[in-house]
PDB file of N, CA and C in Angstrom:
ATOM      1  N   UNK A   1      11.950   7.524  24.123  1.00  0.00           N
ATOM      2  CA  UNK A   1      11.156   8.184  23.093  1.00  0.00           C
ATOM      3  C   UNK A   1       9.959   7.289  22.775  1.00  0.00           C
ATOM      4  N   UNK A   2       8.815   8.068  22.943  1.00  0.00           N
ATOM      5  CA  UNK A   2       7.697   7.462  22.416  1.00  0.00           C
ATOM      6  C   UNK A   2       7.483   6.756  21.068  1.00  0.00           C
ATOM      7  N   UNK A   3       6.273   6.076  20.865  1.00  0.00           N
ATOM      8  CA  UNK A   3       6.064   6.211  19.359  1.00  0.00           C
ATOM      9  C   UNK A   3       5.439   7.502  19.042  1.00  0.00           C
ATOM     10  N   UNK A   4       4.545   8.055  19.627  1.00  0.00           N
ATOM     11  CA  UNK A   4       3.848   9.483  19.240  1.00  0.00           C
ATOM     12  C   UNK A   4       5.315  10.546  19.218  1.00  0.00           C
ATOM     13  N   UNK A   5       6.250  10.491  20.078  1.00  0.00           N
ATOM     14  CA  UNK A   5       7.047  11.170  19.503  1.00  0.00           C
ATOM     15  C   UNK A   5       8.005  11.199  18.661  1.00  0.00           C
ATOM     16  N   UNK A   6       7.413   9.654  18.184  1.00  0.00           N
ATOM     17  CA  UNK A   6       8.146   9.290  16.516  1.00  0.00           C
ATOM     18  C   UNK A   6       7.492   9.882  15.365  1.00  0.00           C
ATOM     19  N   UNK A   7       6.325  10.062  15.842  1.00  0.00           N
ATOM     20  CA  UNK A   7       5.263  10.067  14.895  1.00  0.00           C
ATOM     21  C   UNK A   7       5.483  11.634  14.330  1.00  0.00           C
ATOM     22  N   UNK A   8       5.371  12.398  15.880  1.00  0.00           N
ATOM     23  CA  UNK A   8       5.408  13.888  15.657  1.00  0.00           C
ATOM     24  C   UNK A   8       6.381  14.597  15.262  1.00  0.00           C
ATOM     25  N   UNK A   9       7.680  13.734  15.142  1.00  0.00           N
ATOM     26  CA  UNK A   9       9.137  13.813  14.559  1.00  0.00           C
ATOM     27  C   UNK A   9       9.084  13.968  12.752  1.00  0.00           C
ATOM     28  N   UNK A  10       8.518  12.403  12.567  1.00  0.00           N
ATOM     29  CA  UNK A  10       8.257  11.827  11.219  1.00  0.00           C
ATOM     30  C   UNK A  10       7.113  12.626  10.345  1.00  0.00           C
ATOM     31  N   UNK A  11       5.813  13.103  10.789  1.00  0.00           N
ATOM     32  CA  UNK A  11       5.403  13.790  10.035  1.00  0.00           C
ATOM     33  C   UNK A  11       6.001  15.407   9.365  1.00  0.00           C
ATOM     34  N   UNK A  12       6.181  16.442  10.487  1.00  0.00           N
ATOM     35  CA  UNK A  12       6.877  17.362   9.934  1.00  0.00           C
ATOM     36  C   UNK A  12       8.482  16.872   8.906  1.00  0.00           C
ATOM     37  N   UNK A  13       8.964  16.429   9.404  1.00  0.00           N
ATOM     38  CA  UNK A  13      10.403  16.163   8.500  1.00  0.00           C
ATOM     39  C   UNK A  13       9.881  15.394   6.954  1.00  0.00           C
ATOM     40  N   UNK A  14       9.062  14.419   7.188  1.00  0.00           N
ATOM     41  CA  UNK A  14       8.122  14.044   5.726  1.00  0.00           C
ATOM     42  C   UNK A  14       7.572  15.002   4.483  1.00  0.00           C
ATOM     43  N   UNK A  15       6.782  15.757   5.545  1.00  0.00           N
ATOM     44  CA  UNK A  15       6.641  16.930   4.732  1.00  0.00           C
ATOM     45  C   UNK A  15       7.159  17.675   3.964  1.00  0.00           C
ATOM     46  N   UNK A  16       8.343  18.337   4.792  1.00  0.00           N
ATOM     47  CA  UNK A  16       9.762  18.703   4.629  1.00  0.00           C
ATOM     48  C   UNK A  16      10.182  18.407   3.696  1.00  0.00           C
ATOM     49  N   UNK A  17      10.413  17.444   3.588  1.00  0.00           N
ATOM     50  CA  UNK A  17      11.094  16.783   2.130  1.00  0.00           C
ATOM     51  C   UNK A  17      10.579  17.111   0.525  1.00  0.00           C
ATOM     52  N   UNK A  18       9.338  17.965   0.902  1.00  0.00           N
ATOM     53  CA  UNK A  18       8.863  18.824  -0.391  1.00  0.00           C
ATOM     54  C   UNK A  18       8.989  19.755  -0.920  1.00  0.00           C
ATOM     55  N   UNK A  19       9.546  20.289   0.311  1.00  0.00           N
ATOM     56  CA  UNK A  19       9.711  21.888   0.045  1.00  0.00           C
ATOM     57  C   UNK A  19      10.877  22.294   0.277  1.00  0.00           C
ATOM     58  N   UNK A  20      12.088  21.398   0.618  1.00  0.00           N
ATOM     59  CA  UNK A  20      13.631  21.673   0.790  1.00  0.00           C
ATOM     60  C   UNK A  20      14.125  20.652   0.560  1.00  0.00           C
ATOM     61  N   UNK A  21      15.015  21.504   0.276  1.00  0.00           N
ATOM     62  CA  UNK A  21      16.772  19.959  -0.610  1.00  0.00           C
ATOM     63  C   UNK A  21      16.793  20.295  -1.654  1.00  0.00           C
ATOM     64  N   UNK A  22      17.850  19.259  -2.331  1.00  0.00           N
ATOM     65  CA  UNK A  22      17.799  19.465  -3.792  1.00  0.00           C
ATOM     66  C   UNK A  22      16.803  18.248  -3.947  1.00  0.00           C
ATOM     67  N   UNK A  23      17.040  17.887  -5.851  1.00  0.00           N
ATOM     68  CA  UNK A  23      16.089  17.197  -6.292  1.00  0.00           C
ATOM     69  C   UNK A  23      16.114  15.440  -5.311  1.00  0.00           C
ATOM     70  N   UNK A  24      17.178  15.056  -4.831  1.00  0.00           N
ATOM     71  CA  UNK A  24      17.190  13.602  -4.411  1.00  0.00           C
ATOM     72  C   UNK A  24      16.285  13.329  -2.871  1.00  0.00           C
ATOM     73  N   UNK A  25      16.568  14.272  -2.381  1.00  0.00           N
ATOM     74  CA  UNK A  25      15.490  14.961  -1.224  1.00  0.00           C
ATOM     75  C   UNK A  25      14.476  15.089  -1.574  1.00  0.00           C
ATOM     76  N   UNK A  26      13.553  15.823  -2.546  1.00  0.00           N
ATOM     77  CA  UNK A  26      12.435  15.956  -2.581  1.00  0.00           C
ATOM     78  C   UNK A  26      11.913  15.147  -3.551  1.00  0.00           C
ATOM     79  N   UNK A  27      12.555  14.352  -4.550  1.00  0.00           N
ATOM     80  CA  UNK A  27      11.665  13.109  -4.776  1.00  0.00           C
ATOM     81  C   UNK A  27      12.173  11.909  -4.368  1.00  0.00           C
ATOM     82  N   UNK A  28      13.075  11.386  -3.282  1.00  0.00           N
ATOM     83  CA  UNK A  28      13.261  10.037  -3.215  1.00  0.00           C
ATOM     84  C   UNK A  28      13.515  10.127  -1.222  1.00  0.00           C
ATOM     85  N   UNK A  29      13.805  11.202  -0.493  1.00  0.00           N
ATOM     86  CA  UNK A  29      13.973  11.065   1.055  1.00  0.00           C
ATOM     87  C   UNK A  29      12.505  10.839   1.517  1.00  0.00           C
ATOM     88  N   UNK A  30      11.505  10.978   1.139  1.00  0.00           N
ATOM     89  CA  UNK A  30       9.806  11.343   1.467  1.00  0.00           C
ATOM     90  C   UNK A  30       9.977   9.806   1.438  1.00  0.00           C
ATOM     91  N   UNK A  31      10.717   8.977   0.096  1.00  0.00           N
ATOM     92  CA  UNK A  31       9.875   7.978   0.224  1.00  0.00           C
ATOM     93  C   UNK A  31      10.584   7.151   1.432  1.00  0.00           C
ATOM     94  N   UNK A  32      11.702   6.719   2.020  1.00  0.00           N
ATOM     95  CA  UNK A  32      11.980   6.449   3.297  1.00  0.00           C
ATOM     96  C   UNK A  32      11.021   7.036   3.974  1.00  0.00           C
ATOM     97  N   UNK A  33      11.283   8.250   4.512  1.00  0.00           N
ATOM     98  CA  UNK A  33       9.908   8.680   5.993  1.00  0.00           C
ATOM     99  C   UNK A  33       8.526   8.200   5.411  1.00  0.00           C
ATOM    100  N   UNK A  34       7.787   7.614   4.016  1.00  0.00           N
ATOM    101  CA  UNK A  34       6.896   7.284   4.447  1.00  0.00           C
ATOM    102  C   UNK A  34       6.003   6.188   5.229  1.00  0.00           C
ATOM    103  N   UNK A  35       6.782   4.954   4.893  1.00  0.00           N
ATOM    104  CA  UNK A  35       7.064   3.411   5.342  1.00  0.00           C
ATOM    105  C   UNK A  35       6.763   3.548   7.088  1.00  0.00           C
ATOM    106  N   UNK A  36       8.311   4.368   7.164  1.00  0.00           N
ATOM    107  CA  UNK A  36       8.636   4.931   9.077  1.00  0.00           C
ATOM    108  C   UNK A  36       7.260   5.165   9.225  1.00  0.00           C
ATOM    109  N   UNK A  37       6.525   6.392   8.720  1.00  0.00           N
ATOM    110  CA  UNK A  37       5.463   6.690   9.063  1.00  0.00           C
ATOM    111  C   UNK A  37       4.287   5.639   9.455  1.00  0.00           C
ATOM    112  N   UNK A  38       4.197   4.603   8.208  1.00  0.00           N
ATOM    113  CA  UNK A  38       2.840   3.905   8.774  1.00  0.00           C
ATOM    114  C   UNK A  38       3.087   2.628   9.665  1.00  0.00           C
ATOM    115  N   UNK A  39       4.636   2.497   9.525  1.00  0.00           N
ATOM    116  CA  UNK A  39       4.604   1.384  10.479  1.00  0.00           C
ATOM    117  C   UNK A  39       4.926   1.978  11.671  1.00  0.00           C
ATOM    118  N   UNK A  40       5.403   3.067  12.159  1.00  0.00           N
ATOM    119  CA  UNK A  40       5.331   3.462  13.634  1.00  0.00           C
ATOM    120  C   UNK A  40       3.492   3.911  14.248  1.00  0.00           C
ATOM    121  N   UNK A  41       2.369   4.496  13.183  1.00  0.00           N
ATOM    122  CA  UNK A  41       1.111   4.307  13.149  1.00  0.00           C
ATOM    123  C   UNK A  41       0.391   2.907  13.871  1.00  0.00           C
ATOM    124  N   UNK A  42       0.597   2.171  12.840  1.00  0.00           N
ATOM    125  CA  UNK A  42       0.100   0.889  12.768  1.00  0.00           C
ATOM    126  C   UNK A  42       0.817   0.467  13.860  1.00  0.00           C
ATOM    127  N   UNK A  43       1.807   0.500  14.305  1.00  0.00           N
ATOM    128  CA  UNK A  43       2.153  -0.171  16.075  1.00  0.00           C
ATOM    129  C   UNK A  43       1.677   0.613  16.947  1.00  0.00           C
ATOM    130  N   UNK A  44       1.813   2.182  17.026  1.00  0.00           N
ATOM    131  CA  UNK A  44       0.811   3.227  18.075  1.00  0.00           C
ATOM    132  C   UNK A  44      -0.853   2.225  18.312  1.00  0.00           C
ATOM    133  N   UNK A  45      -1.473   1.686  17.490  1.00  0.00           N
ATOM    134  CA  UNK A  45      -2.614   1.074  17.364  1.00  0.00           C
ATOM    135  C   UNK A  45      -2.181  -0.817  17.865  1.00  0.00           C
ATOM    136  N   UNK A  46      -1.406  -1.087  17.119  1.00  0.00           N
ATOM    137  CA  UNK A  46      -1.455  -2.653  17.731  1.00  0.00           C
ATOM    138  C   UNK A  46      -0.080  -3.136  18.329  1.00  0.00           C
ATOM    139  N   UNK A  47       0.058  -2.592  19.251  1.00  0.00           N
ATOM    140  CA  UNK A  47       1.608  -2.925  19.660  1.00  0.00           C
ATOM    141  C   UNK A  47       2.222  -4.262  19.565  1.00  0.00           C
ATOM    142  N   UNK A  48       1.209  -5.261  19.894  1.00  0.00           N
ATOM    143  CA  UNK A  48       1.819  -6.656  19.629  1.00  0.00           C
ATOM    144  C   UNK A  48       2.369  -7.058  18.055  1.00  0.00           C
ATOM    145  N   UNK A  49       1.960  -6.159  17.144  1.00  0.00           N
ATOM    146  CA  UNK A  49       2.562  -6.212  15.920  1.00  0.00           C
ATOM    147  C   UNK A  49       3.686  -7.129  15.718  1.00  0.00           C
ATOM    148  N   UNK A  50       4.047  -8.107  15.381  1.00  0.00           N
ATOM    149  CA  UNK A  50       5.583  -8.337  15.344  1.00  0.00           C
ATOM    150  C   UNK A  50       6.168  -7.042  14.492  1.00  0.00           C
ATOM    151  N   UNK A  51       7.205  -6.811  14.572  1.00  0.00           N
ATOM    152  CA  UNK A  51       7.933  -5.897  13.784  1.00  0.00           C
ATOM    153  C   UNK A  51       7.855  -6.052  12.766  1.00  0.00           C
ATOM    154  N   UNK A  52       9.104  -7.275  12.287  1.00  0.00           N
ATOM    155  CA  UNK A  52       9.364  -7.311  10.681  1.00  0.00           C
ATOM    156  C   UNK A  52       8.044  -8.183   9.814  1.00  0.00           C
ATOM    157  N   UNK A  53       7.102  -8.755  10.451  1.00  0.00           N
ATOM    158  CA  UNK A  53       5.636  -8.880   9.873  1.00  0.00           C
ATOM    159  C   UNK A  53       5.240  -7.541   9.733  1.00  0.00           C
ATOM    160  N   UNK A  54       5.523  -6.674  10.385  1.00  0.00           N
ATOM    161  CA  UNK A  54       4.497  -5.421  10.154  1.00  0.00           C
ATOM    162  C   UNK A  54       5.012  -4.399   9.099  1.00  0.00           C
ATOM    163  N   UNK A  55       6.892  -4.504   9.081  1.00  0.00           N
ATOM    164  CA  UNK A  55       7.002  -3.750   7.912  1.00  0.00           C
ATOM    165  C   UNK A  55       7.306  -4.235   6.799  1.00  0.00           C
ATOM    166  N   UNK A  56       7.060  -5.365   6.830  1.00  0.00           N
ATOM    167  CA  UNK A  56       6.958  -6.371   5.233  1.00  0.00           C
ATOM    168  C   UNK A  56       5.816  -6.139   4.532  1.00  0.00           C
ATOM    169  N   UNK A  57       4.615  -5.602   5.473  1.00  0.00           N
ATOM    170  CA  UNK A  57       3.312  -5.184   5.495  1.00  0.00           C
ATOM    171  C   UNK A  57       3.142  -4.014   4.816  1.00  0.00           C
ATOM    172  N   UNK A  58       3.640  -3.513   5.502  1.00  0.00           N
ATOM    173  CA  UNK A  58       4.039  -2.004   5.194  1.00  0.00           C
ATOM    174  C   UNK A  58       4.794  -1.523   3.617  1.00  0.00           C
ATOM    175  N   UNK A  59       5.625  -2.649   3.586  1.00  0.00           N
ATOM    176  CA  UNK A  59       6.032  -2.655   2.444  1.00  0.00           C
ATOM    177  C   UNK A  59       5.036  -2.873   1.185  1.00  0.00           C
ATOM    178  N   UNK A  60       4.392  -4.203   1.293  1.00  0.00           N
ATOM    179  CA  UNK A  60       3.733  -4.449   0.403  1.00  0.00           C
ATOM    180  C   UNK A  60       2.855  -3.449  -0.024  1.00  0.00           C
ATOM    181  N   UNK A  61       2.216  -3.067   1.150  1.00  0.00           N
ATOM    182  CA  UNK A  61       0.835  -1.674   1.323  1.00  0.00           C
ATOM    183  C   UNK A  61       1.753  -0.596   0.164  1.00  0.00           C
ATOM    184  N   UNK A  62       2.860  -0.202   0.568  1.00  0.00           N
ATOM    185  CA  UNK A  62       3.537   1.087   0.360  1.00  0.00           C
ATOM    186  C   UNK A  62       3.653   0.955  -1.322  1.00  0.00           C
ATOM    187  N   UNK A  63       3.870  -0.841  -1.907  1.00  0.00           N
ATOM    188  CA  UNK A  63       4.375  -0.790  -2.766  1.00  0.00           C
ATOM    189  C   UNK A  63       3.218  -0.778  -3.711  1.00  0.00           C
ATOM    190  N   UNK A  64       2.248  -1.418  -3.496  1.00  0.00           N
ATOM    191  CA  UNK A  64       0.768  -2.119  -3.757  1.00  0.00           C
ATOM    192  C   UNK A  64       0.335  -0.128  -4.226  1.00  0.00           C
ATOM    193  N   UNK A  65       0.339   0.877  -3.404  1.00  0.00           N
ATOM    194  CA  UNK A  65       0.546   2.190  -3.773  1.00  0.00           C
ATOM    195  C   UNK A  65       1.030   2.882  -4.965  1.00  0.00           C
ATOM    196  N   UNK A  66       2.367   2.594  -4.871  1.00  0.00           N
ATOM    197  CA  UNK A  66       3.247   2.791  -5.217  1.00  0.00           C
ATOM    198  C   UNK A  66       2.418   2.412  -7.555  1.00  0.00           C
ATOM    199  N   UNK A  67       2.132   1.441  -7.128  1.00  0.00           N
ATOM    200  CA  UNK A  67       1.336   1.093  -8.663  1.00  0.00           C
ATOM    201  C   UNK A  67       0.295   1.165  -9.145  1.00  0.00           C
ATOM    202  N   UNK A  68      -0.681   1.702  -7.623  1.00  0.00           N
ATOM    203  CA  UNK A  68      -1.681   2.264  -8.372  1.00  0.00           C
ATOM    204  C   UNK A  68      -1.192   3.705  -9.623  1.00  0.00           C
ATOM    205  N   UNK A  69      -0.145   3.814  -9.304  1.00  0.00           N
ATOM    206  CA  UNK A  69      -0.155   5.444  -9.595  1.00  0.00           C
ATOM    207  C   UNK A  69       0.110   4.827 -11.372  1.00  0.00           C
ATOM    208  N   UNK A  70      -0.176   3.564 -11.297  1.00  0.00           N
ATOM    209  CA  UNK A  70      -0.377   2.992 -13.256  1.00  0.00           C
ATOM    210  C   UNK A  70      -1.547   3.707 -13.612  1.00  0.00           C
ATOM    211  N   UNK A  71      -2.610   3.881 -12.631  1.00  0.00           N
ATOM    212  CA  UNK A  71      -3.983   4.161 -12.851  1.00  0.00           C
ATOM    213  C   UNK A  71      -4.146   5.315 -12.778  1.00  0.00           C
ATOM    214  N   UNK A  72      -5.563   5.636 -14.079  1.00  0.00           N
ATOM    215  CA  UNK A  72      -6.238   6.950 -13.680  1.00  0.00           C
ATOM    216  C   UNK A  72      -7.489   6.644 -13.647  1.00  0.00           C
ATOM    217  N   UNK A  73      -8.396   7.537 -12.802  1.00  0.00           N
ATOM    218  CA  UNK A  73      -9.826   7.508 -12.575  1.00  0.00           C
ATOM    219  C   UNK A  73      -9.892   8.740 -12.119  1.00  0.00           C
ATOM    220  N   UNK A  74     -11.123   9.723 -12.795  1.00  0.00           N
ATOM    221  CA  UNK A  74     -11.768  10.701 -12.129  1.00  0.00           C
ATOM    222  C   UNK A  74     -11.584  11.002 -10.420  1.00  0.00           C
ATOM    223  N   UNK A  75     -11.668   9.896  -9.594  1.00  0.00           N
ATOM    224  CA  UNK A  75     -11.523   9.633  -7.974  1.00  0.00           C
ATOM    225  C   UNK A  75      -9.810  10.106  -8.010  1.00  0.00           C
ATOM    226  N   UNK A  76      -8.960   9.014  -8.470  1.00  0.00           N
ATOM    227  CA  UNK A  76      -7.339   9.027  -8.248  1.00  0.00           C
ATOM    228  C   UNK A  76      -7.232  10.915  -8.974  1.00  0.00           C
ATOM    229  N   UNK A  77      -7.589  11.075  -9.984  1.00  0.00           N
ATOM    230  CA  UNK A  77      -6.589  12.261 -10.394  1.00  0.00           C
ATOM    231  C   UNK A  77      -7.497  13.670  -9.392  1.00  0.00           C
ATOM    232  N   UNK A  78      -9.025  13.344  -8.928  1.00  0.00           N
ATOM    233  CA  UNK A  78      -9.375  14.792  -7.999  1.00  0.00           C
ATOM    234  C   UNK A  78      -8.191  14.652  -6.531  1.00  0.00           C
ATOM    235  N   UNK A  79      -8.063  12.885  -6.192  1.00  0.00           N
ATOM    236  CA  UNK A  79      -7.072  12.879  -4.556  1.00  0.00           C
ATOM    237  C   UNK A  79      -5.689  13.764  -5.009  1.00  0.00           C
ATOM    238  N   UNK A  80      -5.335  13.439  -6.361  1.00  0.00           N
ATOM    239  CA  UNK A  80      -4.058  13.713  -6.685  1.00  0.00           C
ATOM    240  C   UNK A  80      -3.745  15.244  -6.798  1.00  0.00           C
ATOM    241  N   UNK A  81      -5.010  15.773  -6.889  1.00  0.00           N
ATOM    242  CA  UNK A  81      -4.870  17.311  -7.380  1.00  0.00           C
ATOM    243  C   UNK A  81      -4.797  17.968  -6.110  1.00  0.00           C
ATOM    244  N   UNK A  82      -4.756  17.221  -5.251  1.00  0.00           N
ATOM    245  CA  UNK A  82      -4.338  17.969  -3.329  1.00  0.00           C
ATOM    246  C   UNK A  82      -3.391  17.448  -3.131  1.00  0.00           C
ATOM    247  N   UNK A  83      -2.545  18.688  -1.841  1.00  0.00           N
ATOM    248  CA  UNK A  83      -1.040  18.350  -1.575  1.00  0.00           C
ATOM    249  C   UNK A  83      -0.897  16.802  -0.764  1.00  0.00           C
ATOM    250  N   UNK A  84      -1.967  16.859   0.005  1.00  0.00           N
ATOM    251  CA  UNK A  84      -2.344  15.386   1.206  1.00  0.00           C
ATOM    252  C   UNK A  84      -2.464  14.690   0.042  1.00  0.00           C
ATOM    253  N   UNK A  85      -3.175  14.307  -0.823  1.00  0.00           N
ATOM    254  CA  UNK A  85      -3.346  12.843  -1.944  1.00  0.00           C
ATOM    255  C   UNK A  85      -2.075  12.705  -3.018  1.00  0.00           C
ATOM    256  N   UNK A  86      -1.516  13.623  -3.277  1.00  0.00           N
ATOM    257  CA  UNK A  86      -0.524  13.974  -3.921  1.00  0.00           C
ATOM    258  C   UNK A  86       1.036  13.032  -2.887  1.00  0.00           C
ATOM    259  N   UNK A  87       0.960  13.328  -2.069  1.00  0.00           N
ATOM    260  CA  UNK A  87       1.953  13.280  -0.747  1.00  0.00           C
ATOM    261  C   UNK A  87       1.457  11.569  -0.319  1.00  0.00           C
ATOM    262  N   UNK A  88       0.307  11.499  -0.254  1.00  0.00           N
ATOM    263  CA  UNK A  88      -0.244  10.050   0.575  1.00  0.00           C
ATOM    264  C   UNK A  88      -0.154   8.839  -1.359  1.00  0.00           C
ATOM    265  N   UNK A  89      -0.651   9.224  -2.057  1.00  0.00           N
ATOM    266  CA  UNK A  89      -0.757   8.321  -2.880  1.00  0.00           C
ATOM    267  C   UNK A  89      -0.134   8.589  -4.331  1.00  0.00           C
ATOM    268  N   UNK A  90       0.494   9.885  -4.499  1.00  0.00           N
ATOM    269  CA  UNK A  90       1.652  10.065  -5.624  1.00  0.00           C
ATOM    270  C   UNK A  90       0.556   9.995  -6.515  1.00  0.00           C
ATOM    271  N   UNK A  91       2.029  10.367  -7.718  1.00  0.00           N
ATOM    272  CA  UNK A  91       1.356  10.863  -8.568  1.00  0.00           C
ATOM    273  C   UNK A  91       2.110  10.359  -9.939  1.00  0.00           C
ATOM    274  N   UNK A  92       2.814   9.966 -10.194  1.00  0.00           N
ATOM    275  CA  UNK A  92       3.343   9.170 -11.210  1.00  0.00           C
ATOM    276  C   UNK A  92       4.172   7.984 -10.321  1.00  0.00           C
ATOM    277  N   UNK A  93       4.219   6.999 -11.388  1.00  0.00           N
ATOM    278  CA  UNK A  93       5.094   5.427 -10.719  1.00  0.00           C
ATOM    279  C   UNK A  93       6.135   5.735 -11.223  1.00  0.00           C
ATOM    280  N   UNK A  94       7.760   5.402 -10.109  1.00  0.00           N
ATOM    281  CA  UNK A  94       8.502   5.609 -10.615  1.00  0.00           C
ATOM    282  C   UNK A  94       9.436   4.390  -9.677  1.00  0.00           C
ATOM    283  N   UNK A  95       9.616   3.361 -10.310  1.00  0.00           N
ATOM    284  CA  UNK A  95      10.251   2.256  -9.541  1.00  0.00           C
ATOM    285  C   UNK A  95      10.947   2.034  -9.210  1.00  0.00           C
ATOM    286  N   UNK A  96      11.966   2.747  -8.676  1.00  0.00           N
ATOM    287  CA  UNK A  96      12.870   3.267  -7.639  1.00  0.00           C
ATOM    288  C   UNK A  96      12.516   4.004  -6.430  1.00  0.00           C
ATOM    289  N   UNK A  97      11.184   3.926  -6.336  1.00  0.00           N
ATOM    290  CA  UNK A  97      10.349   4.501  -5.359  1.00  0.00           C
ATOM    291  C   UNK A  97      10.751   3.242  -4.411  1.00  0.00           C
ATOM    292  N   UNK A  98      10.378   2.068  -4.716  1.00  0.00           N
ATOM    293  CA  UNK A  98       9.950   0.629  -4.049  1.00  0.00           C
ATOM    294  C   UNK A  98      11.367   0.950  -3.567  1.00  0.00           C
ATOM    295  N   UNK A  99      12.646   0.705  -4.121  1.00  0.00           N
ATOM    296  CA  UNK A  99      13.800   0.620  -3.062  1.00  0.00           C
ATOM    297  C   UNK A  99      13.806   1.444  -1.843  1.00  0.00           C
ATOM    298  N   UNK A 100      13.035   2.707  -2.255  1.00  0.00           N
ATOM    299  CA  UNK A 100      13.195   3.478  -0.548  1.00  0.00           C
ATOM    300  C   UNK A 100      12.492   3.133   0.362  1.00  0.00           C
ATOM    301  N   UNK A 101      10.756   2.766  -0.169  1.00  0.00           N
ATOM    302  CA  UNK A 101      10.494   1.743   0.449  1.00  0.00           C
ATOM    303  C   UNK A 101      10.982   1.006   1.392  1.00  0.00           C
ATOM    304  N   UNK A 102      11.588   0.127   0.642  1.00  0.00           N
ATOM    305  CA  UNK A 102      12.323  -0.985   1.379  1.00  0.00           C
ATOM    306  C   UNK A 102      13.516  -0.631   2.378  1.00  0.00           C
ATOM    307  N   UNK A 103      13.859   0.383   1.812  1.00  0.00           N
ATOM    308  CA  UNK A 103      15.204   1.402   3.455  1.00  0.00           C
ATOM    309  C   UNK A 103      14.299   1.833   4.297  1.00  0.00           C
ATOM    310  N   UNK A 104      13.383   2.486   3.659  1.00  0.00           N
ATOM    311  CA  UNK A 104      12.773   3.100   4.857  1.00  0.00           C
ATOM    312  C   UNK A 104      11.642   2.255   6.194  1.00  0.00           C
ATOM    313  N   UNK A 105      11.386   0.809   5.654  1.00  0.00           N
ATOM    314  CA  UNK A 105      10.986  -0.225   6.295  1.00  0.00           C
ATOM    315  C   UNK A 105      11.824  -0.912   7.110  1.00  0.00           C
ATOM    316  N   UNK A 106      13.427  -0.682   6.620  1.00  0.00           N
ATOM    317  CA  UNK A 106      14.515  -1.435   7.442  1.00  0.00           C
ATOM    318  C   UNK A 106      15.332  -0.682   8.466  1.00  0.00           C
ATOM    319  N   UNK A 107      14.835   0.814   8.193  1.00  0.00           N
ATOM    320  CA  UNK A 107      14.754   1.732   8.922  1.00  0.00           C
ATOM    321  C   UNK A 107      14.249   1.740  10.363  1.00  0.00           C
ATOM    322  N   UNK A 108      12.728   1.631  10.030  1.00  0.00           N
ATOM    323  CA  UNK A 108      11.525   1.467  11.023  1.00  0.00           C
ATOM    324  C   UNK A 108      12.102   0.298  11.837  1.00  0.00           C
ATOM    325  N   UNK A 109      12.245  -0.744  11.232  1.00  0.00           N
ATOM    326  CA  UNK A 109      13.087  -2.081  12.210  1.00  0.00           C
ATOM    327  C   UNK A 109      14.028  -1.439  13.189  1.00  0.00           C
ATOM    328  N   UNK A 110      14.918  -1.032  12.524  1.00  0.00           N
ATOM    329  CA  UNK A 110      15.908  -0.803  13.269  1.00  0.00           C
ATOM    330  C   UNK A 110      15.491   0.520  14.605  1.00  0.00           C
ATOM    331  N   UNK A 111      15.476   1.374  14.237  1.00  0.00           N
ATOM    332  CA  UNK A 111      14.800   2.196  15.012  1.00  0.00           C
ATOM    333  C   UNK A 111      13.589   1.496  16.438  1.00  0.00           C
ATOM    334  N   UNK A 112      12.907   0.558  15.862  1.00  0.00           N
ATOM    335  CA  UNK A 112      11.792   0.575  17.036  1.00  0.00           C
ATOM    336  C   UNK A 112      13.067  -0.677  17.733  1.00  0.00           C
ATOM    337  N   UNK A 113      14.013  -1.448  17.628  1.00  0.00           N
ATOM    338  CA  UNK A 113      14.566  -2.297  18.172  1.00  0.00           C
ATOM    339  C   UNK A 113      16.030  -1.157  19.227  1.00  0.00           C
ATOM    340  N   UNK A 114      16.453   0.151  18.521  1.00  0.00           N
ATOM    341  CA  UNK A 114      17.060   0.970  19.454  1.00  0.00           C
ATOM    342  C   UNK A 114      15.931   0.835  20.410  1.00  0.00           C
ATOM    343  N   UNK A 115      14.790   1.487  20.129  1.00  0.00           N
ATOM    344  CA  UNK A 115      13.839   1.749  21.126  1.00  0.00           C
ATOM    345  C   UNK A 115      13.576   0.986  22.477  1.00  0.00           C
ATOM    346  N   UNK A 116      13.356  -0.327  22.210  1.00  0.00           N
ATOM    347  CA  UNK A 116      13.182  -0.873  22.931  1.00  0.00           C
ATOM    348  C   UNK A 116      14.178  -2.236  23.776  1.00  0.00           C
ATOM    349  N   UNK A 117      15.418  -1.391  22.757  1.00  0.00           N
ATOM    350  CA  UNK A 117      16.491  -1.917  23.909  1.00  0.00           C
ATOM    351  C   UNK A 117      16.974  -1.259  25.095  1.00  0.00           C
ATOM    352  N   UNK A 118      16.811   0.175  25.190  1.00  0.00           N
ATOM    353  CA  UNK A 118      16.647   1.150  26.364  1.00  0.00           C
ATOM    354  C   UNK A 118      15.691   1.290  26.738  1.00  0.00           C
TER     355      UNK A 118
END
């Protein structure tokens, strides 16, 4: 399995997670697939990545996110008022976000190390 066919896996099922399940699914499974998402990205682009440098990275990025959503500005609440800015950069902080985060980064580990043991 590719990374693009990680990618093309991970976006629809991401999505997904908005519009089906109950409530633990649609506000806390998105945040696992999103992590997966940019660190299987960000290696499609630099493969030499080390791994767990890249989703510690990923983490921080995800979490560093994760608090803008303290902020409002004219810019943050027009991204927020679309399903893509809404979905990419949230919309309230809720800090139990960061733990899925962090599964869904240890996730990505694990996964690209199946990968590339076959």
């Amino acid at each position: 399995m590719t990374i693009v066919s990680i990618l093309l896996i991970l976006v629809p099922i991401g999505f997904s997670t908005k519009f089906i399940g109950g409530a633990w699914v649609h506000n806390y499974m998105g945040d696992i697939f999103y992590p997966m998402f940019w660190f299987f990205l960000i290696l499609f682009f630099y493969p030499q990545f080390p791994p767990v440098k890249l989703a510690s990275t990923v983490f921080v990025f995800s979490t560093a996110i994760e608090f803008t959503q303290l902020l409002s500005s004219p810019l943050l609440t027009q991204i927020r008022s679309t399903f893509i800015g809404r979905t990419l950069i949230g919309t309230g902080f809720v800090p139990v976000d960061i733990f899925y985060y962090f599964i869904g980064c240890i996730f990505a580990i694990c996964l690209h190390r199946i990968l590339y043991l076959f």
